[in-house]
N, C-alpha and C. Protein backbone atom coordinates (compact mmCIF):
# COMPACT_ATOMS: atom_id res chain seq x y z
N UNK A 1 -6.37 14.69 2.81
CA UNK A 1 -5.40 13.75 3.31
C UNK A 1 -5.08 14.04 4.77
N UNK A 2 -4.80 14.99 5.33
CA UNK A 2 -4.68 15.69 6.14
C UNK A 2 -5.98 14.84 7.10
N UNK A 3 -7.26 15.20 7.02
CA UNK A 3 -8.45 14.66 7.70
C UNK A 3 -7.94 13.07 8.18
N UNK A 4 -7.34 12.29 6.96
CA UNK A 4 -7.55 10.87 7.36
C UNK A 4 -6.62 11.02 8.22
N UNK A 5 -5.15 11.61 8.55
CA UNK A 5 -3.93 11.40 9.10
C UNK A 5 -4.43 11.50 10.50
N UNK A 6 -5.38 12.67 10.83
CA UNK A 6 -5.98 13.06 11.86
C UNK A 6 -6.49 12.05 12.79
N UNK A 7 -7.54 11.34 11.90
CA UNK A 7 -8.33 10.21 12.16
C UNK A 7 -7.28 9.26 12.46
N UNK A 8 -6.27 8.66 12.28
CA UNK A 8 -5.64 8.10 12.45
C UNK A 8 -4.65 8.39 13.80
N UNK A 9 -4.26 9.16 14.02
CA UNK A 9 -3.63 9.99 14.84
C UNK A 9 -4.81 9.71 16.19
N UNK A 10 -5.86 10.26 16.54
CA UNK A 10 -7.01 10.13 16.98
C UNK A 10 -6.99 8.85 17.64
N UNK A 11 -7.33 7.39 16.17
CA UNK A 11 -7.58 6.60 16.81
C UNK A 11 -6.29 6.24 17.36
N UNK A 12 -5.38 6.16 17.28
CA UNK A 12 -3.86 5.86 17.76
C UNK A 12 -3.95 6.32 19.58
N UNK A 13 -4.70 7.04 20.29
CA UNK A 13 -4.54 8.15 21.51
C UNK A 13 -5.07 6.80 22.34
N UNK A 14 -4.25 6.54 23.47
CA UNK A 14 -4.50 5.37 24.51
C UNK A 14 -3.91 3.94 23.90
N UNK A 15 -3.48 3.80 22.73
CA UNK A 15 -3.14 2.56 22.32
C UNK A 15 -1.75 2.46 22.35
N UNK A 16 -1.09 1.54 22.93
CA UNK A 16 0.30 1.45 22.98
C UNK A 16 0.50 1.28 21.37
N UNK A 17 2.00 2.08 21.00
CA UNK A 17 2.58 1.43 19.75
C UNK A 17 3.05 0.12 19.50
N UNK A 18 3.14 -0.37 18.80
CA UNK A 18 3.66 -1.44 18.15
C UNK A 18 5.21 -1.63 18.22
N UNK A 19 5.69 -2.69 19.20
CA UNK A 19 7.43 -2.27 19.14
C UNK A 19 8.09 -2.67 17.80
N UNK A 20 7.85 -2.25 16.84
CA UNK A 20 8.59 -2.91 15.59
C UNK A 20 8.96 -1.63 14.60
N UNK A 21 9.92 -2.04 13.73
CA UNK A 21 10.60 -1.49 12.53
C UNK A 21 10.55 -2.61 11.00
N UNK A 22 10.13 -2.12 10.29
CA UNK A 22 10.44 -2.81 9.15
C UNK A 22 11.16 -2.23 7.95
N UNK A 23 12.21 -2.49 7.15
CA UNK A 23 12.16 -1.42 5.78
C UNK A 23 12.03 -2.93 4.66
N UNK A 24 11.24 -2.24 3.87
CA UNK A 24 11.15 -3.60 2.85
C UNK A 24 11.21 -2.93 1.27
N UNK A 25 12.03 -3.32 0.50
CA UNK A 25 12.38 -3.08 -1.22
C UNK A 25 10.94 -3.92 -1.84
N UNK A 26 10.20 -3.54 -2.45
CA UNK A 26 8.99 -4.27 -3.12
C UNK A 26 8.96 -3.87 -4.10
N UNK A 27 8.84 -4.82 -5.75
CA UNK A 27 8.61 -4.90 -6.57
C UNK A 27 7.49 -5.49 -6.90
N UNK A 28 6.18 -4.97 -7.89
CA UNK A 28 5.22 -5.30 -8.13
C UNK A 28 4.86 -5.51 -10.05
N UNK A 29 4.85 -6.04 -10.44
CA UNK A 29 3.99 -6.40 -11.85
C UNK A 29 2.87 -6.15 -12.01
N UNK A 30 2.50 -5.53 -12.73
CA UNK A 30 0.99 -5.42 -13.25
C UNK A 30 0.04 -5.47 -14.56
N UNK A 31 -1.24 -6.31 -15.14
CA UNK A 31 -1.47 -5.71 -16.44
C UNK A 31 -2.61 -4.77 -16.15
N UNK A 32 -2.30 -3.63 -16.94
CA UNK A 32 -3.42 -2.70 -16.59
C UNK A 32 -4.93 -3.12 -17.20
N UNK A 33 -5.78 -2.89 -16.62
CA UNK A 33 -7.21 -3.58 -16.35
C UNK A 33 -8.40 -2.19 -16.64
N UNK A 34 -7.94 -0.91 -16.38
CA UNK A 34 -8.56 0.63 -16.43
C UNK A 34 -7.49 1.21 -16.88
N UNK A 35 -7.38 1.25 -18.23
CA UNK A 35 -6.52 2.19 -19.11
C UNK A 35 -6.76 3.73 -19.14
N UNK A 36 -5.64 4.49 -19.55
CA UNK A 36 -5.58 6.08 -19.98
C UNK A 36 -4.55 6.23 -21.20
N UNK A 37 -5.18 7.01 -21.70
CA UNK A 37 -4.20 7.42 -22.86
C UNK A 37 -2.92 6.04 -23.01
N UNK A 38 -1.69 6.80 -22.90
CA UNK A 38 -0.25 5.93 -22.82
C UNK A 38 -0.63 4.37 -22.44
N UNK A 39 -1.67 4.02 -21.90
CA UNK A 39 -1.75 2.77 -20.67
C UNK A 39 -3.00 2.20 -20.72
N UNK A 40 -2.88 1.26 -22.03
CA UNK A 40 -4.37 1.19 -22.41
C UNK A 40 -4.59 -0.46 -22.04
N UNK A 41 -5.92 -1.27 -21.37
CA UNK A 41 -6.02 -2.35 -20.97
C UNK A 41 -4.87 -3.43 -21.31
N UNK A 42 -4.33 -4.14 -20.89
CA UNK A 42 -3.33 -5.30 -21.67
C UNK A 42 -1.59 -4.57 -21.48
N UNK A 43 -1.70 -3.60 -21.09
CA UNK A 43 -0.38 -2.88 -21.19
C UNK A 43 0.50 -3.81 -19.43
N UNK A 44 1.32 -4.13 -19.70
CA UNK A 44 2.44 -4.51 -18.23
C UNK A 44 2.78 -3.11 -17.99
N UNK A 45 2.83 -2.75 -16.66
CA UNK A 45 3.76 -2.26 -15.93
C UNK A 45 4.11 -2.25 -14.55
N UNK A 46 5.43 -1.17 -14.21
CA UNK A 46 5.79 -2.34 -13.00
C UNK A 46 5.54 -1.32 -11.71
N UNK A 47 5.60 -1.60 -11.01
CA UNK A 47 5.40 -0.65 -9.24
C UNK A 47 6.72 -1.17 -8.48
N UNK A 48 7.46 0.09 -8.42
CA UNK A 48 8.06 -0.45 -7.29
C UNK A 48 8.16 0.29 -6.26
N UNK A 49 8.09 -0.25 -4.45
CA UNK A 49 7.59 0.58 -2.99
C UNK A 49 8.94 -0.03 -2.63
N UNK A 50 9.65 1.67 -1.81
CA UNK A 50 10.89 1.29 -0.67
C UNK A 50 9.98 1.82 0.61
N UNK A 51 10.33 1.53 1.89
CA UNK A 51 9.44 1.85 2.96
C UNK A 51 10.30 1.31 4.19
N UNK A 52 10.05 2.58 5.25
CA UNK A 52 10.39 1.91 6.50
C UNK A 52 9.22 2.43 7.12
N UNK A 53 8.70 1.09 8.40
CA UNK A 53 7.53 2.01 9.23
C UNK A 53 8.37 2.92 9.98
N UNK A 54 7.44 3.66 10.62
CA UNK A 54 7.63 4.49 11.48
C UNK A 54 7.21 4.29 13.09
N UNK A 55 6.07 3.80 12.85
CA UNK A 55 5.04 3.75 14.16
C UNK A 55 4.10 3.16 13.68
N UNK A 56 3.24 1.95 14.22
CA UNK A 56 2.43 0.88 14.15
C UNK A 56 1.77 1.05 15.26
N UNK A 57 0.38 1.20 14.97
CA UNK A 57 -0.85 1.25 16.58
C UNK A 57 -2.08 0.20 15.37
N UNK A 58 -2.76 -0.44 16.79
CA UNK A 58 -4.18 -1.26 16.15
C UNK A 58 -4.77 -0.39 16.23
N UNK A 59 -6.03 -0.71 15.11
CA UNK A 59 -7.35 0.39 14.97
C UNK A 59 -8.79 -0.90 15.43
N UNK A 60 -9.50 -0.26 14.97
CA UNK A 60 -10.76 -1.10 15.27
C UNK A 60 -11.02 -2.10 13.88
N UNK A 61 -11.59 -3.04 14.55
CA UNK A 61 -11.76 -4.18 13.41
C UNK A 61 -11.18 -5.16 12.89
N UNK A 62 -9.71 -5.27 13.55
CA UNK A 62 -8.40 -6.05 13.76
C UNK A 62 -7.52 -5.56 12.75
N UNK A 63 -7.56 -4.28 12.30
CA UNK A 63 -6.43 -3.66 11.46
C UNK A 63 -5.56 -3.11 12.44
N UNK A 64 -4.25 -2.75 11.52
CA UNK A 64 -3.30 -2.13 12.38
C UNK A 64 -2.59 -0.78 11.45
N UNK A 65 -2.44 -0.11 11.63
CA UNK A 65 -2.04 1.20 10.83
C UNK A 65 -0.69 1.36 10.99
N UNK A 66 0.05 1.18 9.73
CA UNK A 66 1.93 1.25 9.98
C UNK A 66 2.19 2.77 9.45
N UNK A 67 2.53 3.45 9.74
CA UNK A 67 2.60 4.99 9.41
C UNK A 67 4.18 4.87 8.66
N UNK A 68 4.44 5.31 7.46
CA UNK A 68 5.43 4.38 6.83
C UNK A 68 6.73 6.02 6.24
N UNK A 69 7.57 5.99 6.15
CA UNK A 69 8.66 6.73 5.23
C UNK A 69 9.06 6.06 4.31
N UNK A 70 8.71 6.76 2.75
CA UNK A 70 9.12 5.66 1.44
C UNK A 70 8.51 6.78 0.33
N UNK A 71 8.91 5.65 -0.73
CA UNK A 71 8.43 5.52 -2.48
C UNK A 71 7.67 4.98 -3.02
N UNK A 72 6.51 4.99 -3.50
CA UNK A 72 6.04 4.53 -4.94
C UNK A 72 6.13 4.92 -6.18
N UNK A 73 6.41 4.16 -6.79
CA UNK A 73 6.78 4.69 -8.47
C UNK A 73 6.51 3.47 -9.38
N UNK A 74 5.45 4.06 -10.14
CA UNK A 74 5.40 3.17 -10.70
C UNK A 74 5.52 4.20 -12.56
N UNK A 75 6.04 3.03 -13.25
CA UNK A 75 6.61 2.87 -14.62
C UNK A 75 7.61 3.70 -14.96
N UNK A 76 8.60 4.20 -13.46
CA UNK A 76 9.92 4.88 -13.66
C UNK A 76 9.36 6.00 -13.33
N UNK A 77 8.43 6.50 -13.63
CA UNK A 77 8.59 8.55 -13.90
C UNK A 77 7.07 8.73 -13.46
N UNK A 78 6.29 7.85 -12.65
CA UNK A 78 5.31 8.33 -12.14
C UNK A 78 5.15 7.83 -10.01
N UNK A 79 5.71 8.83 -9.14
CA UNK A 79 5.84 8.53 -8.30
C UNK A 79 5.23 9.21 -7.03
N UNK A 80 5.13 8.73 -6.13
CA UNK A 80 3.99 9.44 -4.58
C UNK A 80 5.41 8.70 -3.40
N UNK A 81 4.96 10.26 -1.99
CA UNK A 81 5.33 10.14 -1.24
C UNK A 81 4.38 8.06 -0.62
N UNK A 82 5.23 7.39 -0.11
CA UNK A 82 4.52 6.57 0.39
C UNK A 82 4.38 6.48 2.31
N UNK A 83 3.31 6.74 2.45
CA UNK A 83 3.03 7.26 4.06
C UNK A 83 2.48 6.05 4.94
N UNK A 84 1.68 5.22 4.49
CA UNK A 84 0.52 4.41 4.74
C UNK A 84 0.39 2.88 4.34
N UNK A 85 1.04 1.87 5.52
CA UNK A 85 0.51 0.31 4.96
C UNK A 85 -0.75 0.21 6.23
N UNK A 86 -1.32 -0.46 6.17
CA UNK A 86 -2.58 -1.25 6.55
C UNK A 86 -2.70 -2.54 6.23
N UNK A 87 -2.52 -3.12 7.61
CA UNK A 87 -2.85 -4.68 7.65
C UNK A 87 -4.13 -5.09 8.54
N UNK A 88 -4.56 -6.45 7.99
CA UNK A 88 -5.79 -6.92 8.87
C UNK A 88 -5.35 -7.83 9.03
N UNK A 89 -5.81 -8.05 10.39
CA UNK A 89 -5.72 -9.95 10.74
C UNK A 89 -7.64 -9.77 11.93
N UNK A 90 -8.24 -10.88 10.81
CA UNK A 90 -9.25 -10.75 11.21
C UNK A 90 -9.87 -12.38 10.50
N UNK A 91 -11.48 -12.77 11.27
CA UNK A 91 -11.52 -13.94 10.89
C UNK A 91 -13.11 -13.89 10.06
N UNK A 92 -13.52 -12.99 10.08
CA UNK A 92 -15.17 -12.64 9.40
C UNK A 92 -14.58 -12.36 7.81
N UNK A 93 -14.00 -11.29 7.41
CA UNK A 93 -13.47 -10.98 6.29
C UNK A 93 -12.11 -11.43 5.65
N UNK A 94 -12.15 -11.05 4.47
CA UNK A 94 -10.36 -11.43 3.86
C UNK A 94 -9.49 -10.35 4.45
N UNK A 95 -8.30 -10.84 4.50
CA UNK A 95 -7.07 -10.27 5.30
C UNK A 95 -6.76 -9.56 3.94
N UNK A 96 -6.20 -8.29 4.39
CA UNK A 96 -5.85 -7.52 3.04
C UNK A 96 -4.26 -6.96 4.19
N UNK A 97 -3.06 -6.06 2.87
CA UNK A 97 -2.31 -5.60 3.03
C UNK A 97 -2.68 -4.53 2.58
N UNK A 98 -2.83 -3.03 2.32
CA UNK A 98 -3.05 -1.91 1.66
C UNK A 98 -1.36 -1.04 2.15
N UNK A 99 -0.82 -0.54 0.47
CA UNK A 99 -0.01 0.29 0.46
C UNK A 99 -0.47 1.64 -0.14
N UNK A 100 -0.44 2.69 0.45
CA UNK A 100 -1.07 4.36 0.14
C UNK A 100 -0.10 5.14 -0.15
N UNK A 101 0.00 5.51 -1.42
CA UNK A 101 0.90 6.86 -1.67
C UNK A 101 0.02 8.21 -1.76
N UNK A 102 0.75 8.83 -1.42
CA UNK A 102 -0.11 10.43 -1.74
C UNK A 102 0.57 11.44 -2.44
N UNK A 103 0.37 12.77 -2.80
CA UNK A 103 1.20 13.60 -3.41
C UNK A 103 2.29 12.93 -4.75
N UNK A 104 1.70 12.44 -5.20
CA UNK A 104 1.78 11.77 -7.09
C UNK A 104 1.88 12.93 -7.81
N UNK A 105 3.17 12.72 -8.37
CA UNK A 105 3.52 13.23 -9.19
C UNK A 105 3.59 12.55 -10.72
N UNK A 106 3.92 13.51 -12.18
CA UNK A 106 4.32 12.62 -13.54
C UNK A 106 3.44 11.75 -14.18
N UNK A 107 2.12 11.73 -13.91
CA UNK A 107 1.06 11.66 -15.26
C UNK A 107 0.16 12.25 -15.31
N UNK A 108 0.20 13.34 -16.48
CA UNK A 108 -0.95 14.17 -16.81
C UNK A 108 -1.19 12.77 -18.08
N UNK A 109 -2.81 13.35 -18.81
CA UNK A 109 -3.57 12.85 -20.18
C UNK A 109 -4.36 13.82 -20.44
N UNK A 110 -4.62 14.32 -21.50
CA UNK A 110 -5.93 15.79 -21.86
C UNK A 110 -6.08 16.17 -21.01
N UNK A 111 -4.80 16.94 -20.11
CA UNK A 111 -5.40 17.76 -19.03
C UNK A 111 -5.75 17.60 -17.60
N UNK A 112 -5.74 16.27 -17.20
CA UNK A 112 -6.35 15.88 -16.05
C UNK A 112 -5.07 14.93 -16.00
N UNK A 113 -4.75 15.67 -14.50
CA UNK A 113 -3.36 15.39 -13.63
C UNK A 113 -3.91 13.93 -12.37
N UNK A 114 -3.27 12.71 -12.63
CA UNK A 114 -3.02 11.75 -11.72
C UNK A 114 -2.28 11.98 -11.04
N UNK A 115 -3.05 12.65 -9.69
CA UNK A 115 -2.10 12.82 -8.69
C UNK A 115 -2.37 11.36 -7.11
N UNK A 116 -3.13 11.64 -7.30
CA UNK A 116 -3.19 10.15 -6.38
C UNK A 116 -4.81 10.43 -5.20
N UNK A 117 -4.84 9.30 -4.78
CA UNK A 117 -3.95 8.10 -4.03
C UNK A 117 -3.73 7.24 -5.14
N UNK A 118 -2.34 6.95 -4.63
CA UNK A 118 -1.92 6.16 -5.18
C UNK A 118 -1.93 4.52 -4.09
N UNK A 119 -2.69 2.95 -4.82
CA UNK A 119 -2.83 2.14 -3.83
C UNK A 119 -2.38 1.09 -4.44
N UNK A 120 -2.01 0.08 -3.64
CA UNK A 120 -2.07 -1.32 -3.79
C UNK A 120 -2.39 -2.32 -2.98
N UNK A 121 -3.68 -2.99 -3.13
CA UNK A 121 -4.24 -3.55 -1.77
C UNK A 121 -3.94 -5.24 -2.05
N UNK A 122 -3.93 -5.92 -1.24
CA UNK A 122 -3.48 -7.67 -1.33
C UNK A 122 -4.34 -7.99 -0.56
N UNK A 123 -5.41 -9.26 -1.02
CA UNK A 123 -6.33 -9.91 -0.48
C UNK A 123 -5.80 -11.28 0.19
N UNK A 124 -5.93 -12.15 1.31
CA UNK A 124 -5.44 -12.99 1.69
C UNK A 124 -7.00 -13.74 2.02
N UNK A 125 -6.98 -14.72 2.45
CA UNK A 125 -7.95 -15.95 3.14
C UNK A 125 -8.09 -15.35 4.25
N UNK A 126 -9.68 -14.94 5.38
CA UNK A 126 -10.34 -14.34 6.55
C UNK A 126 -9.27 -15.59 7.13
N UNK A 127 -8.84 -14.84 8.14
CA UNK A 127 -7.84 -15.83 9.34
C UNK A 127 -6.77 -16.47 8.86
N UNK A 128 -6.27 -15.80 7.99
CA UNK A 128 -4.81 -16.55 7.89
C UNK A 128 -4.00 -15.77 8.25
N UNK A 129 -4.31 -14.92 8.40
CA UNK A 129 -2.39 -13.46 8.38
C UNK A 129 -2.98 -13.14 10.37
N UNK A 130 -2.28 -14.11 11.09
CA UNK A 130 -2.34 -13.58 12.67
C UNK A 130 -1.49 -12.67 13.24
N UNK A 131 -0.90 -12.43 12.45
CA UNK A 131 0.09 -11.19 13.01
C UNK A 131 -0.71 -9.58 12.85
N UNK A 132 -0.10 -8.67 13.89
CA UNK A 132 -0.27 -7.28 13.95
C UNK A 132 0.73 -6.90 12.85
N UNK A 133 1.89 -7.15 12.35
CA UNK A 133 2.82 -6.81 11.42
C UNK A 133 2.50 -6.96 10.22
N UNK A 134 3.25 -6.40 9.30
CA UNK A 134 2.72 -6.21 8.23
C UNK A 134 3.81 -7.55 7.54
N UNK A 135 3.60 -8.52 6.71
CA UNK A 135 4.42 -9.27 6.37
C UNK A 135 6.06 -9.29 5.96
N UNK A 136 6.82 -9.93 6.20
CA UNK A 136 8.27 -9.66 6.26
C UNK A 136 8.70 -10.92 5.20
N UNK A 137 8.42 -12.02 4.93
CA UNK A 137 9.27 -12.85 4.76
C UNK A 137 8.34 -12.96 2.66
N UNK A 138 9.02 -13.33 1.65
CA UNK A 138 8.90 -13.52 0.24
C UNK A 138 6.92 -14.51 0.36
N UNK A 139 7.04 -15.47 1.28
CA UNK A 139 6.53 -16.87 1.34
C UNK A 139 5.02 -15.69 1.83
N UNK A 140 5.04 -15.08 3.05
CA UNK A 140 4.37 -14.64 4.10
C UNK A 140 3.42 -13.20 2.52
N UNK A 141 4.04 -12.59 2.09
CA UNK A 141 3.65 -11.58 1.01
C UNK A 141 2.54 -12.52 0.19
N UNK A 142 3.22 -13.82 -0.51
CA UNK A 142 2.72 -14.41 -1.64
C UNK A 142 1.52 -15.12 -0.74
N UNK A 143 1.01 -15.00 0.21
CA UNK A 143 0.25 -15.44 1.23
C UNK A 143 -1.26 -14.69 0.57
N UNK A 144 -0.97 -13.43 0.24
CA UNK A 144 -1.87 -12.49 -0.24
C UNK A 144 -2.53 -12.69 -1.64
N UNK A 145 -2.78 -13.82 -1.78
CA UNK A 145 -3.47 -14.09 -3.39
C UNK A 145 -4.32 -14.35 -3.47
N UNK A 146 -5.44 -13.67 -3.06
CA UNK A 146 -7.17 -13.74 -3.53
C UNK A 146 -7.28 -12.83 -4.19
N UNK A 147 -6.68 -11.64 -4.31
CA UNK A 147 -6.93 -10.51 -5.02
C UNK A 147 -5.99 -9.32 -4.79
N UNK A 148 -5.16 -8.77 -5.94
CA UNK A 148 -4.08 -7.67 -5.69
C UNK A 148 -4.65 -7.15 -6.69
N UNK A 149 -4.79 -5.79 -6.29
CA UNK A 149 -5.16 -5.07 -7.49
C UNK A 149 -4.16 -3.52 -7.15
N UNK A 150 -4.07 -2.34 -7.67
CA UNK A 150 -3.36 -1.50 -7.95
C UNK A 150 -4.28 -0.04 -8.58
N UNK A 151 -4.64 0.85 -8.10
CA UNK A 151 -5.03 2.12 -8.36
C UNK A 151 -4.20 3.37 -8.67
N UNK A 152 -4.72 4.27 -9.55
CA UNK A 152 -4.10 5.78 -9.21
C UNK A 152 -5.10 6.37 -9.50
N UNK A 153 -5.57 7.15 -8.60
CA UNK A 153 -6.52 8.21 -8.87
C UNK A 153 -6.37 9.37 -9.67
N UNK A 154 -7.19 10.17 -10.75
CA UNK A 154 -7.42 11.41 -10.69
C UNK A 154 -8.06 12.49 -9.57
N UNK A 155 -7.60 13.00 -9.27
CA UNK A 155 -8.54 13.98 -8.50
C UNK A 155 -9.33 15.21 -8.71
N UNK A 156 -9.04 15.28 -10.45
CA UNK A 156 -9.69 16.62 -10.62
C UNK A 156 -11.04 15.54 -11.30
N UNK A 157 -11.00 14.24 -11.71
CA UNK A 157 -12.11 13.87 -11.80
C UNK A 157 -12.08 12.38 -11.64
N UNK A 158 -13.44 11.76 -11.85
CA UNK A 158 -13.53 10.13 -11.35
C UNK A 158 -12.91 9.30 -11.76
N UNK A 159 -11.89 9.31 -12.77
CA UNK A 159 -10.68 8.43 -13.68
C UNK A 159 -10.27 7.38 -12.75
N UNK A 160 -9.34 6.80 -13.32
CA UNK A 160 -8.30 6.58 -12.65
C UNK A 160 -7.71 5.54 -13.83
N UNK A 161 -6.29 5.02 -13.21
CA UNK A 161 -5.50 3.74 -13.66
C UNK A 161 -5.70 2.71 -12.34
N UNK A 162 -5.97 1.33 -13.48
CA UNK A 162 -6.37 0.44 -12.41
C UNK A 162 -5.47 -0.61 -12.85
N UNK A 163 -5.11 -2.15 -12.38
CA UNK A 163 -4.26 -3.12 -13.21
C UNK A 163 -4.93 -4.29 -11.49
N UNK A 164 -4.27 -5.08 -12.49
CA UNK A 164 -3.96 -6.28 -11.43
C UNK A 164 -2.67 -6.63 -11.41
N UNK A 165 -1.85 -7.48 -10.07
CA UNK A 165 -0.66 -7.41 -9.88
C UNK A 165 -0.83 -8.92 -9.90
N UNK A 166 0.57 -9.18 -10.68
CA UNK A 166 0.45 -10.29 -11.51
C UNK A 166 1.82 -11.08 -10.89
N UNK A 167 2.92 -10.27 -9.84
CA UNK A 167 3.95 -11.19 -9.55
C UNK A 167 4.00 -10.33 -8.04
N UNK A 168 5.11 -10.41 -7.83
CA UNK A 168 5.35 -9.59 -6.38
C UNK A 168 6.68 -9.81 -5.92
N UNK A 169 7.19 -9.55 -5.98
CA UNK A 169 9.07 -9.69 -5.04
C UNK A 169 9.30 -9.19 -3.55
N UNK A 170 9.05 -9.37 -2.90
CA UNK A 170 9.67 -8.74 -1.32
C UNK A 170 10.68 -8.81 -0.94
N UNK A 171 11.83 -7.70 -0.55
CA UNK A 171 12.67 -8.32 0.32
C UNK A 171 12.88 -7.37 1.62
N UNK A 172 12.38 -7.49 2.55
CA UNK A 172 12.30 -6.92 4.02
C UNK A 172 12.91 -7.69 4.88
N UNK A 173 13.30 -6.15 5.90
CA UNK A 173 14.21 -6.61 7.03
C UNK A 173 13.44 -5.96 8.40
N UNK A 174 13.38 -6.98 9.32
CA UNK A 174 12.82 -6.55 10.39
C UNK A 174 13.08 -5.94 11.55
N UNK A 175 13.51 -5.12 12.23
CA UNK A 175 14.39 -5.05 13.63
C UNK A 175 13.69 -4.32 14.87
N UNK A 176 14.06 -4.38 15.44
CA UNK A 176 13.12 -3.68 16.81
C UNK A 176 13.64 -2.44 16.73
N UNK A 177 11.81 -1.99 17.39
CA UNK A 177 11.48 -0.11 17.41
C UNK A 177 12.77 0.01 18.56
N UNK A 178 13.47 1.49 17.63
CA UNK A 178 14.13 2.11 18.92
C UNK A 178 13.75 2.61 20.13
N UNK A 179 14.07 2.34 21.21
CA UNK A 179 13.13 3.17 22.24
C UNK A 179 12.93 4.05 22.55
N UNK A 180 11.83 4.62 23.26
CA UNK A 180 11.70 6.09 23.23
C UNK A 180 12.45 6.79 24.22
């Protein structure tokens, strides 16, 4: 994890930041699609992400990297630091949102600990999302419906929990970066 932050950090060197702040409350639905033990295909459960960015720089390819302070937790008692949104605004590919938790805690199964990444990525239509920001408004989120899907990795082996996200709630507030 450490490596990617780097890389990120890296590509960030010569690029002005992004003057913005966001904190947004997100609630997510899901039916799980890659079952484990407790959480077997057909099962609902829910995700919910609190988040404020921190610092926003573009990367290559028309993404923009929001370096984030927050929560993921999903089904109450399984939760990751949340560090990482990623937005695209681009016109070759679909526009995605990606939310990254790391350091997951609260589901073991026979032994093998889900610790993460923990993700949730939102597919949108190539050229619709023109903003560098990551979406703010209920309308602008639900924008993202070609494909939401939802991960948690194992890391001691190739597992994981997978679902599709089946509703979405946003409510974010936007305000300008303090200055430096």
């Amino acid at each position: 994890m450490a490596r990617i932050f780097l890389i990120l950090l890296a590509l960030s060197w010569g690029r002005p930041a992004l003057a913005q702040s966001l904190s947004c409350s997100l609630t997510f639905e899901l039916e799980v699609t890659q079952g484990i033990g407790p959480y077997p295909p057909g099962t609902p459960l829910t995700v919910a992400a609190e988040f404020e960015t921190l610092r926003s720089f573009r990367q290559e390819g028309g993404a923009t990297a929001h370096l984030t302070s927050g929560t993921m937790v999903l089904d109450g008692d399984i939760s990751g630091r949340l560090w990482s949104l990623i937005s695209t605004s681009r016109d070759q590919a679909a526009n995605l949102i990606g939310l990254y938790a790391v350091d997951v805690e609260g589901l073991t199964f026979v032994g093998q600990e889900y610790r993460g990444p923990m993700t949730i990525t939102l597919y949108g239509e190539a050229g619709q999302w023109p903003h560098e920001r990551p979406p703010i408004t209920q309308a602008e989120w639900d924008s993202f419906n070609l494909r939401r899907s939802f991960l948690l990795h194992s890391i001691e082996s190739r597992d994981w929990l997978a679902g599709d996200i089946t509703s979405l709630t946003a409510a974010c507030v936007d305000s300008p970066a303090p200055a430096d």
